[in-house]
PDB file of N, CA and C in Angstrom:
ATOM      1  N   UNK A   1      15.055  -5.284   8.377  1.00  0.00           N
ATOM      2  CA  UNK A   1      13.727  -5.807   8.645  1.00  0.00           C
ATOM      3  C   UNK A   1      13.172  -6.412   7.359  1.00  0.00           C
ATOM      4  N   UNK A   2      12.774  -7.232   7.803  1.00  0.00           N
ATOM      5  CA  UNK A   2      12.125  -7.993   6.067  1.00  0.00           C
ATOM      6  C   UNK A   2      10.465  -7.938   5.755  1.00  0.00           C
ATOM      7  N   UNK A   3      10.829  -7.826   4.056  1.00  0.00           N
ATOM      8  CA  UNK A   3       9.406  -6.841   3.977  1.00  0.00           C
ATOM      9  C   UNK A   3       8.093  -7.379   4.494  1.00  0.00           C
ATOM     10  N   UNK A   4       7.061  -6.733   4.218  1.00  0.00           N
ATOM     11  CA  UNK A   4       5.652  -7.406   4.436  1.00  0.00           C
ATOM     12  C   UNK A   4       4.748  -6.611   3.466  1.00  0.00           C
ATOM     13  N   UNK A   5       3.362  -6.925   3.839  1.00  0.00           N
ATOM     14  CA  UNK A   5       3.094  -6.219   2.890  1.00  0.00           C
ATOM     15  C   UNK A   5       2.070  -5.022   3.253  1.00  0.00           C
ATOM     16  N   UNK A   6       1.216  -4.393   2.184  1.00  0.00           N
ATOM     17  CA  UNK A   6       0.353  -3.207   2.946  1.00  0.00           C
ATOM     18  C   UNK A   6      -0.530  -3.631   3.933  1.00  0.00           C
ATOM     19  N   UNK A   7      -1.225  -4.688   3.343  1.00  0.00           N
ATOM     20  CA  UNK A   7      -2.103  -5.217   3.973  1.00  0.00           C
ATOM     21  C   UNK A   7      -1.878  -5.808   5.935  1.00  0.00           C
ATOM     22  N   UNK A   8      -0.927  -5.592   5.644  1.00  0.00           N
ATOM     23  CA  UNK A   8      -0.501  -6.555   7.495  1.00  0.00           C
ATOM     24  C   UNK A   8      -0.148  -5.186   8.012  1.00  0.00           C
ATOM     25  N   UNK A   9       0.187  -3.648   7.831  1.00  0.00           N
ATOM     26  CA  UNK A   9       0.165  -2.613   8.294  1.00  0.00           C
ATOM     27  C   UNK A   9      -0.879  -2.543   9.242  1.00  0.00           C
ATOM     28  N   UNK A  10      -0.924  -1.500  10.456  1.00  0.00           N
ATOM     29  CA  UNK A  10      -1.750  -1.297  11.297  1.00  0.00           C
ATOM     30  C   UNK A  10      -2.016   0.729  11.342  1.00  0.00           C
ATOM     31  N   UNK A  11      -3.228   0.584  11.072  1.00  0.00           N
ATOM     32  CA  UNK A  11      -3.278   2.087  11.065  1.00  0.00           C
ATOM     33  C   UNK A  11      -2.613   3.002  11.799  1.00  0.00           C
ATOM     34  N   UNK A  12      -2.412   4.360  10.898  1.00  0.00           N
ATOM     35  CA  UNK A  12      -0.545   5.232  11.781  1.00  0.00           C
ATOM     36  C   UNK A  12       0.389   4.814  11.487  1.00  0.00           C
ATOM     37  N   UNK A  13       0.710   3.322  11.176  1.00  0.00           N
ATOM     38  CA  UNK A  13       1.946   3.308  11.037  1.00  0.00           C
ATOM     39  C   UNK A  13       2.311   3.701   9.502  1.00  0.00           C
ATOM     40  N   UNK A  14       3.584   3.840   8.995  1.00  0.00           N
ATOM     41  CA  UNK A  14       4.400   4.248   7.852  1.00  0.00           C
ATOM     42  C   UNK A  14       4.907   3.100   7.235  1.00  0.00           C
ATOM     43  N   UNK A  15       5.432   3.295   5.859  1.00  0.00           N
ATOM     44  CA  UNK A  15       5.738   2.249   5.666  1.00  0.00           C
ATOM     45  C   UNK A  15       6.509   2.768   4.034  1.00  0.00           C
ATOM     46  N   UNK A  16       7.981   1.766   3.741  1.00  0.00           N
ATOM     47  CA  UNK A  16       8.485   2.196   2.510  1.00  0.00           C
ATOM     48  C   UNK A  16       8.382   1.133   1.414  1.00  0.00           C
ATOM     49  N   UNK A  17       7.961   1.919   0.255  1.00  0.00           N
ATOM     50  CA  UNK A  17       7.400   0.437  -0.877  1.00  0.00           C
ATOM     51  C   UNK A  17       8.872  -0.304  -1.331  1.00  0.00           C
ATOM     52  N   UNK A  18       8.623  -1.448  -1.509  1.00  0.00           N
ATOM     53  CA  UNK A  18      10.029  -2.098  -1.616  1.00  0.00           C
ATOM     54  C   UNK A  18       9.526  -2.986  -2.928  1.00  0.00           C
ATOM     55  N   UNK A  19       8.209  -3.404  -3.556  1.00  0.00           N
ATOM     56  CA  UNK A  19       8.056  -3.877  -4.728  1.00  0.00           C
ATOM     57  C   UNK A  19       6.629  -4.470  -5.018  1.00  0.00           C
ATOM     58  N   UNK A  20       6.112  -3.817  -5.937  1.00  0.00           N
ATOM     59  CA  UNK A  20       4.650  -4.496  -6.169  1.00  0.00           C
ATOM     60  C   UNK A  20       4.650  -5.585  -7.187  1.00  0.00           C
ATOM     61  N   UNK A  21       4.175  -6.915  -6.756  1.00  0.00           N
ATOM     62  CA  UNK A  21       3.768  -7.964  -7.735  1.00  0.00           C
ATOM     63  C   UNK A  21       2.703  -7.980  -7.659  1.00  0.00           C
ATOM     64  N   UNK A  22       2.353  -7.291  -8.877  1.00  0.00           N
ATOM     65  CA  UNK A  22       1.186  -7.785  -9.471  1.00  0.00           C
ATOM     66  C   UNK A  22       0.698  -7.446 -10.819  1.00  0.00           C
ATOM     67  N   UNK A  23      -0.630  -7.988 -11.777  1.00  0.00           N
ATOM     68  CA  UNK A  23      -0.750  -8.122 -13.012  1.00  0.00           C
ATOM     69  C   UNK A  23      -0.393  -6.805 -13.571  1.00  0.00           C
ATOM     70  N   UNK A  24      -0.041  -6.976 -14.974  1.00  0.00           N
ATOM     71  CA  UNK A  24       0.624  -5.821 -15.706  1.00  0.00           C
ATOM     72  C   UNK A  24      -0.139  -4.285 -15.574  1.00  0.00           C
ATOM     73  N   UNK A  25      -2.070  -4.594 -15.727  1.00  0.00           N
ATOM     74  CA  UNK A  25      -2.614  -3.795 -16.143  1.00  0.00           C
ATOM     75  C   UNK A  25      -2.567  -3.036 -14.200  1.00  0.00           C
ATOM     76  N   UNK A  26      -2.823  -3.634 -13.273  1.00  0.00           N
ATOM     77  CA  UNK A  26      -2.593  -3.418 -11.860  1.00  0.00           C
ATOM     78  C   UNK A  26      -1.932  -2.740 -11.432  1.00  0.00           C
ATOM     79  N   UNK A  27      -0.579  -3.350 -11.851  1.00  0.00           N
ATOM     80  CA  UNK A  27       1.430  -2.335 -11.571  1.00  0.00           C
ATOM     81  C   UNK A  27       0.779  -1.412 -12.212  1.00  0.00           C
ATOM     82  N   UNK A  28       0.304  -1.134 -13.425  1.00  0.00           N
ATOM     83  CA  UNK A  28       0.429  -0.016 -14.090  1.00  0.00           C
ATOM     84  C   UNK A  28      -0.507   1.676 -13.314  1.00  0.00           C
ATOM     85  N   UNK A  29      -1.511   1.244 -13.402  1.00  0.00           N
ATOM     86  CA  UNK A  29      -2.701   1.556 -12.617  1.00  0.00           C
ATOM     87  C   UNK A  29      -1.669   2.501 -11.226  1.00  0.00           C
ATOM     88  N   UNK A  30      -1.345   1.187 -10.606  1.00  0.00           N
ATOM     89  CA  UNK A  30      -0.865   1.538  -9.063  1.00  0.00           C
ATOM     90  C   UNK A  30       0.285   2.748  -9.145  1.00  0.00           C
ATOM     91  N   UNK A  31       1.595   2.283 -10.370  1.00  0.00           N
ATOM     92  CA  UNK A  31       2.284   3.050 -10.709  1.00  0.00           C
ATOM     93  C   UNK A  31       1.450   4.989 -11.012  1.00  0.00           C
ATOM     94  N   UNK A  32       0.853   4.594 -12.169  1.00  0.00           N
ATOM     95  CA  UNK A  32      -0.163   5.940 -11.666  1.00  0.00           C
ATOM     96  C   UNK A  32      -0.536   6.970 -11.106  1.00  0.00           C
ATOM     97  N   UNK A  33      -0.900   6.092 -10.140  1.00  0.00           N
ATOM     98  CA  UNK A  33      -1.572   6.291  -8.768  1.00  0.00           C
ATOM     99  C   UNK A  33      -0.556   6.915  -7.787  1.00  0.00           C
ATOM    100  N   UNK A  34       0.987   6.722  -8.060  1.00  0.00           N
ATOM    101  CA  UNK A  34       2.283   7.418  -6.866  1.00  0.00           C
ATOM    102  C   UNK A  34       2.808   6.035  -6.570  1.00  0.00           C
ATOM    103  N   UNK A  35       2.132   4.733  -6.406  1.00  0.00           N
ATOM    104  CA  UNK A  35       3.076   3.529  -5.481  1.00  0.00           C
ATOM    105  C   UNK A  35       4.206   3.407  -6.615  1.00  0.00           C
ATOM    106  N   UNK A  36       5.183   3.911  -5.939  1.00  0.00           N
ATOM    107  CA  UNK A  36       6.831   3.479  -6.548  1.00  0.00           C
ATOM    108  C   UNK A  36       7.701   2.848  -5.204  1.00  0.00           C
ATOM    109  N   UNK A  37       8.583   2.062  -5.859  1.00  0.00           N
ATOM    110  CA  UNK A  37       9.708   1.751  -5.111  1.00  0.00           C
ATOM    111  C   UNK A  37       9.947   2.530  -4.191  1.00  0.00           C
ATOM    112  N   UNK A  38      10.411   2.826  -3.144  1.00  0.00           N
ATOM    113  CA  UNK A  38      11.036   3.926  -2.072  1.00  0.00           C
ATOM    114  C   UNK A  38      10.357   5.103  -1.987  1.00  0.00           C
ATOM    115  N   UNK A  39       9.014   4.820  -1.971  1.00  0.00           N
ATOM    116  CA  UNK A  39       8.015   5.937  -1.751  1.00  0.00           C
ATOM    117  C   UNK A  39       7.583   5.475  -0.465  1.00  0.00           C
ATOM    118  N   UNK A  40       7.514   6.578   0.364  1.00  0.00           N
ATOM    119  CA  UNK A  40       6.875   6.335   1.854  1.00  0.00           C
ATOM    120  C   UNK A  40       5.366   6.420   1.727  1.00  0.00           C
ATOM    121  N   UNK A  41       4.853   5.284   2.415  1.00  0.00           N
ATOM    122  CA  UNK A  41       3.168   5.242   2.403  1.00  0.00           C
ATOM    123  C   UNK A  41       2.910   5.013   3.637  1.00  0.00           C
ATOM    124  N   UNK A  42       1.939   5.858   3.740  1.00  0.00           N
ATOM    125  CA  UNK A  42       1.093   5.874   5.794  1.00  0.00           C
ATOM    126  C   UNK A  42      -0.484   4.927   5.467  1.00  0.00           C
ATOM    127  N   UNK A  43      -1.067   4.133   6.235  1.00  0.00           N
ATOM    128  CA  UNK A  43      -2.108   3.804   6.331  1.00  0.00           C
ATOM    129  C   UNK A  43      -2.715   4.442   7.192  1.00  0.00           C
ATOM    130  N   UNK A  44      -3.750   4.975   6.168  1.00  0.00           N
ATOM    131  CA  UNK A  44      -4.748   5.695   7.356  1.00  0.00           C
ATOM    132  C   UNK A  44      -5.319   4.961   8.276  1.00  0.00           C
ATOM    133  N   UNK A  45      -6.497   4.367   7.715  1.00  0.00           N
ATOM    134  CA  UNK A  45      -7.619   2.864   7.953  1.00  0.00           C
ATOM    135  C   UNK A  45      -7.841   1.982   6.907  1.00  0.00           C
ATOM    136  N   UNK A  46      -8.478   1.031   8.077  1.00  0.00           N
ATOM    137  CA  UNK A  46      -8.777  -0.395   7.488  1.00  0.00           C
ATOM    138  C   UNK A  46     -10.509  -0.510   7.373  1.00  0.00           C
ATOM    139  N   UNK A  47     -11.172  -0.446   6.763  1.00  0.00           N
ATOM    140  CA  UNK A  47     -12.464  -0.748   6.782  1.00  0.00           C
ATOM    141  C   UNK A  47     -12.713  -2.083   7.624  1.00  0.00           C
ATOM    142  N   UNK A  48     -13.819  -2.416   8.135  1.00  0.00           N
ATOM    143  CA  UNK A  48     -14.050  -3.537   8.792  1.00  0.00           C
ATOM    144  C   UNK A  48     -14.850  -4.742   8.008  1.00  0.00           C
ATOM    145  N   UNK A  49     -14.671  -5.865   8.290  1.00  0.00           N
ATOM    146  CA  UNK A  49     -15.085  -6.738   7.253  1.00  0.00           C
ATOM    147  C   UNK A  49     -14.862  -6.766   5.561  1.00  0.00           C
ATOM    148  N   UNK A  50     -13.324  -6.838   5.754  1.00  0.00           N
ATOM    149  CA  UNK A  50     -12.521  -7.146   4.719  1.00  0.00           C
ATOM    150  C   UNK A  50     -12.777  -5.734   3.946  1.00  0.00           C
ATOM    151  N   UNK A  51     -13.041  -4.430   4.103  1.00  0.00           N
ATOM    152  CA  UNK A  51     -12.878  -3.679   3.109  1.00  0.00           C
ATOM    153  C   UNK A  51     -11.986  -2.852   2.829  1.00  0.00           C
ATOM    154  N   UNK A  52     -11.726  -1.861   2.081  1.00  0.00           N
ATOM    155  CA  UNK A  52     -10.776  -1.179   1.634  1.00  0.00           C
ATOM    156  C   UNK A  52      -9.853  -0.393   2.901  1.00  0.00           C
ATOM    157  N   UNK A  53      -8.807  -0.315   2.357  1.00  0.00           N
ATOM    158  CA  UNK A  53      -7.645   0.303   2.907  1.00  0.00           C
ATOM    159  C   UNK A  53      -7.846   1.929   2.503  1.00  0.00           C
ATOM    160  N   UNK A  54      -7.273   2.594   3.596  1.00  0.00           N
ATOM    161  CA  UNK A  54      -7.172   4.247   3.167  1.00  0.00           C
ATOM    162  C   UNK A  54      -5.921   4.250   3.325  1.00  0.00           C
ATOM    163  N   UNK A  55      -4.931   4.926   2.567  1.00  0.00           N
ATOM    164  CA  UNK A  55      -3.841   4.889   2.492  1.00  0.00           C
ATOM    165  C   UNK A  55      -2.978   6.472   2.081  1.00  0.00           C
ATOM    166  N   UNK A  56      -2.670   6.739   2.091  1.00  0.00           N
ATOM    167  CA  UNK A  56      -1.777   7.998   2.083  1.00  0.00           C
ATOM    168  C   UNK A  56      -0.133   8.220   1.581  1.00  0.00           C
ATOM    169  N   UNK A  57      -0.285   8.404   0.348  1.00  0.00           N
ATOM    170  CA  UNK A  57       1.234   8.796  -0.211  1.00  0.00           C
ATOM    171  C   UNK A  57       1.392  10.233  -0.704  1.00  0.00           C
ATOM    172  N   UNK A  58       2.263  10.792   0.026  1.00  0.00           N
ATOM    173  CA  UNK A  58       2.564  12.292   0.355  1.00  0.00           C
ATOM    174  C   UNK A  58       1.438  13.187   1.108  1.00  0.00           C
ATOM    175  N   UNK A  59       0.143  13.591  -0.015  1.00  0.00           N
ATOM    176  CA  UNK A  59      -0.460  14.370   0.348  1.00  0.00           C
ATOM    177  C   UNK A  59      -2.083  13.710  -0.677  1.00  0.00           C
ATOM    178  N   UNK A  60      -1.924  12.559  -1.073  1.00  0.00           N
ATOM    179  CA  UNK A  60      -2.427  11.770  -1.707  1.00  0.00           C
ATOM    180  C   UNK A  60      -2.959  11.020  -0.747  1.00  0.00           C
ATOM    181  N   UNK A  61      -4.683  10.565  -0.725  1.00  0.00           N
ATOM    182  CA  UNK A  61      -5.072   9.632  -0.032  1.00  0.00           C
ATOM    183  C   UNK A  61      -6.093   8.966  -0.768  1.00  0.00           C
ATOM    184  N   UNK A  62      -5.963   7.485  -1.137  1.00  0.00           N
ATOM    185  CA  UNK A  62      -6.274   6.617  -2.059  1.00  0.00           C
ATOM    186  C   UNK A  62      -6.759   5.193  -1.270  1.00  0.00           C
ATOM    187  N   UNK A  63      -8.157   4.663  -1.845  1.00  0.00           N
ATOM    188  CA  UNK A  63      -8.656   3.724  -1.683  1.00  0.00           C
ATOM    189  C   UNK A  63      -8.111   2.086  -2.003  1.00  0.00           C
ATOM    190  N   UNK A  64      -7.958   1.548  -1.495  1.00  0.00           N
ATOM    191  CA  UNK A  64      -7.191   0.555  -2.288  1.00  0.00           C
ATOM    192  C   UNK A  64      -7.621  -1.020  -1.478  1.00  0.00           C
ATOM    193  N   UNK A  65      -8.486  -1.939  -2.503  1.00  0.00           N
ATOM    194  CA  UNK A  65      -8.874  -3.107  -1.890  1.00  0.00           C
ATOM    195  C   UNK A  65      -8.006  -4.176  -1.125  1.00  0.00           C
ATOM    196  N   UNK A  66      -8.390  -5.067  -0.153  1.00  0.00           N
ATOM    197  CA  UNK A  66      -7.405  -5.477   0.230  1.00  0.00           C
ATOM    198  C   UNK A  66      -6.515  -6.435  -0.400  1.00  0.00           C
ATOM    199  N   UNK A  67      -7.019  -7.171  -1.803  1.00  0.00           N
ATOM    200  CA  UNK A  67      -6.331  -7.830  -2.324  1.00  0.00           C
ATOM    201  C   UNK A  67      -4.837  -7.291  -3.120  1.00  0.00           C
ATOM    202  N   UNK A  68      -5.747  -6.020  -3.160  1.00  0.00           N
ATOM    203  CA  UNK A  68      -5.061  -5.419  -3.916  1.00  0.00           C
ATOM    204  C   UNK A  68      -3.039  -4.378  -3.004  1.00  0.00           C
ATOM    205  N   UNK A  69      -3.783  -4.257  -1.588  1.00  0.00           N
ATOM    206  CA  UNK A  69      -2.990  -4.113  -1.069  1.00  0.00           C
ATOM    207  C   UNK A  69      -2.488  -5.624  -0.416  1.00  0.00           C
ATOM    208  N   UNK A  70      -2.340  -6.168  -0.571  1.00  0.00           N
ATOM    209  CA  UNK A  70      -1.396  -7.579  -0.258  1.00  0.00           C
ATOM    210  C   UNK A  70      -0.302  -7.852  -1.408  1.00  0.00           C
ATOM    211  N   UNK A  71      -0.376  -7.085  -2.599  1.00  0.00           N
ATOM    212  CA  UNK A  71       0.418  -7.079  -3.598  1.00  0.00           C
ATOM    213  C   UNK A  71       1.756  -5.920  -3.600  1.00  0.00           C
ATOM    214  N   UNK A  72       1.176  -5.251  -2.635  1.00  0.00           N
ATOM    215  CA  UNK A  72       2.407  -4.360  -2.174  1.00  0.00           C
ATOM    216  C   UNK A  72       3.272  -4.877  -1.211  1.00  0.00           C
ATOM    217  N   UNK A  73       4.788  -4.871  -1.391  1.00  0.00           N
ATOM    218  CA  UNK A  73       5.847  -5.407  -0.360  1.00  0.00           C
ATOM    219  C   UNK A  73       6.081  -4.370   0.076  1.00  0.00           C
ATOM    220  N   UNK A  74       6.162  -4.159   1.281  1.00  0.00           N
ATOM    221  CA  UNK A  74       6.757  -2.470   2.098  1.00  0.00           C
ATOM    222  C   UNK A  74       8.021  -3.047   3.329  1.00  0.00           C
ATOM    223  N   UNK A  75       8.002  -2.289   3.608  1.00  0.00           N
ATOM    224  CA  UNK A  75       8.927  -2.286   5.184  1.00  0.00           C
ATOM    225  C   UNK A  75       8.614  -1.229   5.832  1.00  0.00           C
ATOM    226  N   UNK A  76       8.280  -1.498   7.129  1.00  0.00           N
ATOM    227  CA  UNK A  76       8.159  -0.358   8.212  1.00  0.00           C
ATOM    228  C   UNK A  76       9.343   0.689   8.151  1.00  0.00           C
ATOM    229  N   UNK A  77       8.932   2.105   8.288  1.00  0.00           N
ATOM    230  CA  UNK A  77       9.688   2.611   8.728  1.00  0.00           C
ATOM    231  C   UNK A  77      10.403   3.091  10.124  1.00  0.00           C
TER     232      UNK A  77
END
């Protein structure tokens, strides 16, 4: 299946990180934060009118704008 990204996820579904592009200080941040390569991430919700993503890695649940999730490549699991 070929990737997509967080942002096109639909709440419930799962999803495995396959590569974040984006600015150095950003990757870094996100890195941080748990988003690695072959880490499974669940979307909780989508705020309405463009706002933040709730997102969930392991037992971790993290805010994350939507620009900011369009910089994540995933694949469904």
């Amino acid at each position: 299946m070929s990737p997509l990204t967080l942002a096109h996820l639909n709440p419930g579904e799962t999803a495995t990180i396959v590569s974040i592009r984006a600015e150095e200080a950003l990757h870094q941040r996100l890195q941080a934060l748990g988003f690695r390569s072959g880490k499974q991430i669940e979307l909780i919700r989508k705020a309405s009118f463009s706002g933040p993503l709730q997102v969930r890695i392991g037992t971790t649940d993290i805010l994350l704008r939507r620009n900011e999730a369009a910089k994540i490549k995933v694949c469904k699991s």
